[in-house]
N, C-alpha and C. Protein backbone atom coordinates (compact mmCIF):
# COMPACT_ATOMS: atom_id res chain seq x y z
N UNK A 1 -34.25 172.10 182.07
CA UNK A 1 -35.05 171.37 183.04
C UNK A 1 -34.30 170.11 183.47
N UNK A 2 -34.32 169.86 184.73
CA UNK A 2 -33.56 169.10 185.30
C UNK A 2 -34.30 167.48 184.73
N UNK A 3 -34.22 166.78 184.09
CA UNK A 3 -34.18 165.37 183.56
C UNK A 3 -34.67 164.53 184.45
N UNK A 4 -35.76 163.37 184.30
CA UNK A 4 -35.37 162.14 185.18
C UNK A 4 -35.09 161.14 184.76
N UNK A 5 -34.41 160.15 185.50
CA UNK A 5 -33.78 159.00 185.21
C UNK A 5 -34.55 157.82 184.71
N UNK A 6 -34.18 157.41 184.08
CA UNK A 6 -34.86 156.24 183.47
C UNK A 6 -34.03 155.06 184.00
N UNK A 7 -34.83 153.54 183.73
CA UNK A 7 -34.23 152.50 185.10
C UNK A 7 -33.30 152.44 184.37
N UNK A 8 -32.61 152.27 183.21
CA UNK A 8 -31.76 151.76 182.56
C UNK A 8 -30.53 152.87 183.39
N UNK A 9 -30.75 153.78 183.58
CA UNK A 9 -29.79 155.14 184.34
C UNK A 9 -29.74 154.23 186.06
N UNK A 10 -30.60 153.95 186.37
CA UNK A 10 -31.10 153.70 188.08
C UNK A 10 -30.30 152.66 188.05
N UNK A 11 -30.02 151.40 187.31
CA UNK A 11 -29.31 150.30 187.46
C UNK A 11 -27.76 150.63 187.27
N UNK A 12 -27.54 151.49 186.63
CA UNK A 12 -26.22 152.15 186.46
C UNK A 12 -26.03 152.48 187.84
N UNK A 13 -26.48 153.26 188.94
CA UNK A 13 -26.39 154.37 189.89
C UNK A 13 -26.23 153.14 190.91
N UNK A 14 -27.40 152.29 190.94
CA UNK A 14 -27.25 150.47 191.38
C UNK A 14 -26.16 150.28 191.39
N UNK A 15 -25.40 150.13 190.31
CA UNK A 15 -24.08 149.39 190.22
C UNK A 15 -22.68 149.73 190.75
N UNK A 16 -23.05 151.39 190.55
CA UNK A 16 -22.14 152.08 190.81
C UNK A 16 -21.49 152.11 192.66
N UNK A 17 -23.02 152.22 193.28
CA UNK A 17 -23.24 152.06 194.62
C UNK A 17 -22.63 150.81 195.26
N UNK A 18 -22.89 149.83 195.00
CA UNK A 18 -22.52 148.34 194.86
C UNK A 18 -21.19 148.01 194.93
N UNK A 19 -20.26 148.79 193.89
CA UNK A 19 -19.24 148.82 193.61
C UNK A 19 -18.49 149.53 194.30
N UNK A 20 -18.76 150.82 194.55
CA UNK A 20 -17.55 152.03 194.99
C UNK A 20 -18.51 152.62 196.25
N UNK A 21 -19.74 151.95 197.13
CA UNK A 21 -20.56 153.17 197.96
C UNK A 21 -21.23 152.20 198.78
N UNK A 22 -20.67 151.03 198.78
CA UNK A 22 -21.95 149.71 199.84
C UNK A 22 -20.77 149.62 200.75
N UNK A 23 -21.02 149.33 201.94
CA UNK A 23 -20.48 148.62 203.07
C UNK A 23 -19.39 147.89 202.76
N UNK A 24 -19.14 147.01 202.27
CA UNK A 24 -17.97 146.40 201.81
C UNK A 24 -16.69 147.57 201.14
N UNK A 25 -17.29 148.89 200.46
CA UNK A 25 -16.02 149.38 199.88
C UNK A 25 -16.20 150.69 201.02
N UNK A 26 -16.15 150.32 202.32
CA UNK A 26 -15.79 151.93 202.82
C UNK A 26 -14.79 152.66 203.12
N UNK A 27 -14.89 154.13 202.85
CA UNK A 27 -13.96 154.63 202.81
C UNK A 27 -13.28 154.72 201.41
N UNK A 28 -13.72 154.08 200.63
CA UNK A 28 -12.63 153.91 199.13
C UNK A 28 -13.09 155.49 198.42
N UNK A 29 -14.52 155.86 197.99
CA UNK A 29 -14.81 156.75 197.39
C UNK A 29 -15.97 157.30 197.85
N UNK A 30 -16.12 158.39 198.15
CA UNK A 30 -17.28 159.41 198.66
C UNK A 30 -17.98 158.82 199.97
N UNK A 31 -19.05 158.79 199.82
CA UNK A 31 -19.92 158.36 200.80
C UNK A 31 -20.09 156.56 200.83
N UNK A 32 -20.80 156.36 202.03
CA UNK A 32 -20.93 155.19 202.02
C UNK A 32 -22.74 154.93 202.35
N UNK A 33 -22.93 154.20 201.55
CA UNK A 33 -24.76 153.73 201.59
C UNK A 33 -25.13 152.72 202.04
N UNK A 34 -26.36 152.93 202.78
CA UNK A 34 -26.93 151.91 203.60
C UNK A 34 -28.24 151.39 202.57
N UNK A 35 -29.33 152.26 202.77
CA UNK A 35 -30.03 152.22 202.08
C UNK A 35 -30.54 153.21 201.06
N UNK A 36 -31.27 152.62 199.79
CA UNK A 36 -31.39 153.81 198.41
C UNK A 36 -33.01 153.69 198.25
N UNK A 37 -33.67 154.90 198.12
CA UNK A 37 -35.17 154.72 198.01
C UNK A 37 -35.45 155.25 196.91
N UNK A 38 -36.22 154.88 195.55
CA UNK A 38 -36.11 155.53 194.77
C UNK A 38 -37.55 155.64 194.60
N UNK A 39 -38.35 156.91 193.42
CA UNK A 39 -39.34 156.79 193.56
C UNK A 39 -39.82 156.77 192.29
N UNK A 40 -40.42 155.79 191.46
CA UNK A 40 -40.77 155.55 190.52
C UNK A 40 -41.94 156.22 189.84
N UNK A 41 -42.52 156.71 188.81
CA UNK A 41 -43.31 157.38 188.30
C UNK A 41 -44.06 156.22 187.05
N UNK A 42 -44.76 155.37 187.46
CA UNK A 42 -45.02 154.54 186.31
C UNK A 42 -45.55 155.36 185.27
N UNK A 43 -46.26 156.25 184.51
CA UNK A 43 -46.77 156.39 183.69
C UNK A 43 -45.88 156.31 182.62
N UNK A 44 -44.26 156.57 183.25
CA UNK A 44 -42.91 156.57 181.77
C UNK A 44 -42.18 155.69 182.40
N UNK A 45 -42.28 154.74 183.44
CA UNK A 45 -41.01 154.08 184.18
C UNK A 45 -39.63 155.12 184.62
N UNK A 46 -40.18 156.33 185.40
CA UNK A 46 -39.15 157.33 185.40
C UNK A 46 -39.14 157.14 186.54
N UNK A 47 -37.51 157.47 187.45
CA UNK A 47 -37.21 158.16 188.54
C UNK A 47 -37.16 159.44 188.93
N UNK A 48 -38.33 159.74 189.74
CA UNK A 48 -38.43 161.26 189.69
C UNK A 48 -37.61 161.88 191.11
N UNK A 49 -37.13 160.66 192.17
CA UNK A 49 -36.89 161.34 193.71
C UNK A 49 -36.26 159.94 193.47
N UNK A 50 -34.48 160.56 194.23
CA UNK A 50 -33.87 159.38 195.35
C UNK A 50 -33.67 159.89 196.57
N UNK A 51 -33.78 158.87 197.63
CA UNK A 51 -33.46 159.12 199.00
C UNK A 51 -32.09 157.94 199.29
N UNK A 52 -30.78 159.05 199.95
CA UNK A 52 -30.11 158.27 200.27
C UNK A 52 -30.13 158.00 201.30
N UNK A 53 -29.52 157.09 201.74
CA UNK A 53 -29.46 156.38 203.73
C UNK A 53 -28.28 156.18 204.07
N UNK A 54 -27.56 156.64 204.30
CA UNK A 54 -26.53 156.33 205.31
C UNK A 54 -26.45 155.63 206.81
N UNK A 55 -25.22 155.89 207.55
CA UNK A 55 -25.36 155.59 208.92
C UNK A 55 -25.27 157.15 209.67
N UNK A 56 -26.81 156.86 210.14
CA UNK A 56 -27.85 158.68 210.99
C UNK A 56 -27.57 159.46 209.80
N UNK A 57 -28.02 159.56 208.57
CA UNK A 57 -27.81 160.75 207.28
C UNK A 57 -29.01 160.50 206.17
N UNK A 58 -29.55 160.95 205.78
CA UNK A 58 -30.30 160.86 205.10
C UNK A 58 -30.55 161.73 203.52
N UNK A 59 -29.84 161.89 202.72
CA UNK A 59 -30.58 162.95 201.76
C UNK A 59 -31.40 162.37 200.52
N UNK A 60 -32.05 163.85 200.02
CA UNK A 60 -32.96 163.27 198.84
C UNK A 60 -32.32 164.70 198.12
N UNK A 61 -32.45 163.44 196.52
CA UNK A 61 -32.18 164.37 195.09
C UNK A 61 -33.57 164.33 194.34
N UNK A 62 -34.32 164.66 194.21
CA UNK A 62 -35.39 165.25 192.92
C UNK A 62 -35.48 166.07 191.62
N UNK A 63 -36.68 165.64 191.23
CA UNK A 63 -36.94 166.72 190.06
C UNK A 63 -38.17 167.50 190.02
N UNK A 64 -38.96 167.43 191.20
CA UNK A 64 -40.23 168.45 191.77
C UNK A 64 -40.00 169.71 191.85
N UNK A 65 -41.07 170.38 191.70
CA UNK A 65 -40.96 171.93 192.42
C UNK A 65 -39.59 172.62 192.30
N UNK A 66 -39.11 173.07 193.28
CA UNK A 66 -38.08 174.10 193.27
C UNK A 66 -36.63 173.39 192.39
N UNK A 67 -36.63 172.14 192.40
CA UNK A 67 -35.44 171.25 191.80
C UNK A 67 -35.51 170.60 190.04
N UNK A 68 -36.95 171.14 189.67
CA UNK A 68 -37.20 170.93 188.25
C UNK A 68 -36.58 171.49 187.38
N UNK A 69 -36.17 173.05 187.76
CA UNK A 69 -35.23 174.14 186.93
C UNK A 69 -33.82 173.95 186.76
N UNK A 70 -33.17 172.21 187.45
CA UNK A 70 -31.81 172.82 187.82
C UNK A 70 -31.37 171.90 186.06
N UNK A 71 -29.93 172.23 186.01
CA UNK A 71 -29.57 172.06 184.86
C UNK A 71 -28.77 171.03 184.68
N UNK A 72 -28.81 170.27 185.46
CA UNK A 72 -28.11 168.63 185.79
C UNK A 72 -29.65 167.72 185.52
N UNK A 73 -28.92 166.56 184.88
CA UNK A 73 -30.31 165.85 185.55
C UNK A 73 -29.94 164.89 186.73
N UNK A 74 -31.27 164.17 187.02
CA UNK A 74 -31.08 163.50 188.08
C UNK A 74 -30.06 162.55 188.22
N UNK A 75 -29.61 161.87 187.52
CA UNK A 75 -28.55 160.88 187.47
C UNK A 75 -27.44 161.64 187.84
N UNK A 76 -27.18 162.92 187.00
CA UNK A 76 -25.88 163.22 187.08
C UNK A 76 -25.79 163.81 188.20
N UNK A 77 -26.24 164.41 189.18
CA UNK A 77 -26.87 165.06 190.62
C UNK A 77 -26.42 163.82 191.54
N UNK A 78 -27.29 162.79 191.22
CA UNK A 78 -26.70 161.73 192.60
C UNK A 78 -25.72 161.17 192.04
N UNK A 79 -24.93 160.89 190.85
CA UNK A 79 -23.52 160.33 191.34
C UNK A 79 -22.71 161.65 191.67
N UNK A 80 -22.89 162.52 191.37
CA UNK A 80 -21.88 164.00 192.20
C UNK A 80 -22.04 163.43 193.76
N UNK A 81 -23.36 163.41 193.83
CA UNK A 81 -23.50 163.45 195.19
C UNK A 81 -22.80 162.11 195.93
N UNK A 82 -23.17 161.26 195.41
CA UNK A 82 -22.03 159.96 195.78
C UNK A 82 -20.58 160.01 196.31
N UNK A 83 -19.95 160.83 194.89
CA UNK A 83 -18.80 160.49 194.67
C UNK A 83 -17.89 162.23 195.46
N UNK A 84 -18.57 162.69 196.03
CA UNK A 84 -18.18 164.15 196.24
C UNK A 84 -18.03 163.13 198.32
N UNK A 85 -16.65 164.22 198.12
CA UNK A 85 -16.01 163.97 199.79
C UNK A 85 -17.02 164.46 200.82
């Protein structure tokens, strides 16, 4: 079952973005991010859905429905997705 992130993971993914995926580093590694939407699940402080933002791009990684079965968890899903050309 595909995992969700806990903030202590989300501030990692934060940092990572910040570092190697914000406006200031473009072009250095994978994609470049505008804005990150994440969606919090208070009952565990979990991330269950991110939405990325680019410039005109948009995707979302989850752990709902059809994306609960996969065998990554969420963390490890969006930095692939980050860091992939």
């Amino acid at each position: 079952m595909s995992q969700v992130m806990d903030f202590k993971q989300f501030m990692e993914l934060v940092k990572h973005i910040e570092k190697d995926h914000s406006m200031c580093s473009v072009g250095r590694n994978g994609k470049t991010i505008k804005y990150i939407n994440p969606v919090f699940d208070m009952r565990g402080c979990d991330v269950f859905s991110v939405t990325f933002r680019g410039y005109g791009w948009e995707h979302n990684l989850n752990c709902t429905n059809e994306n609960r079965d996969l065998p990554d968890s969420l963390f490890d899903r969006c930095m692939a997705f980050l860091d992939e050309a």
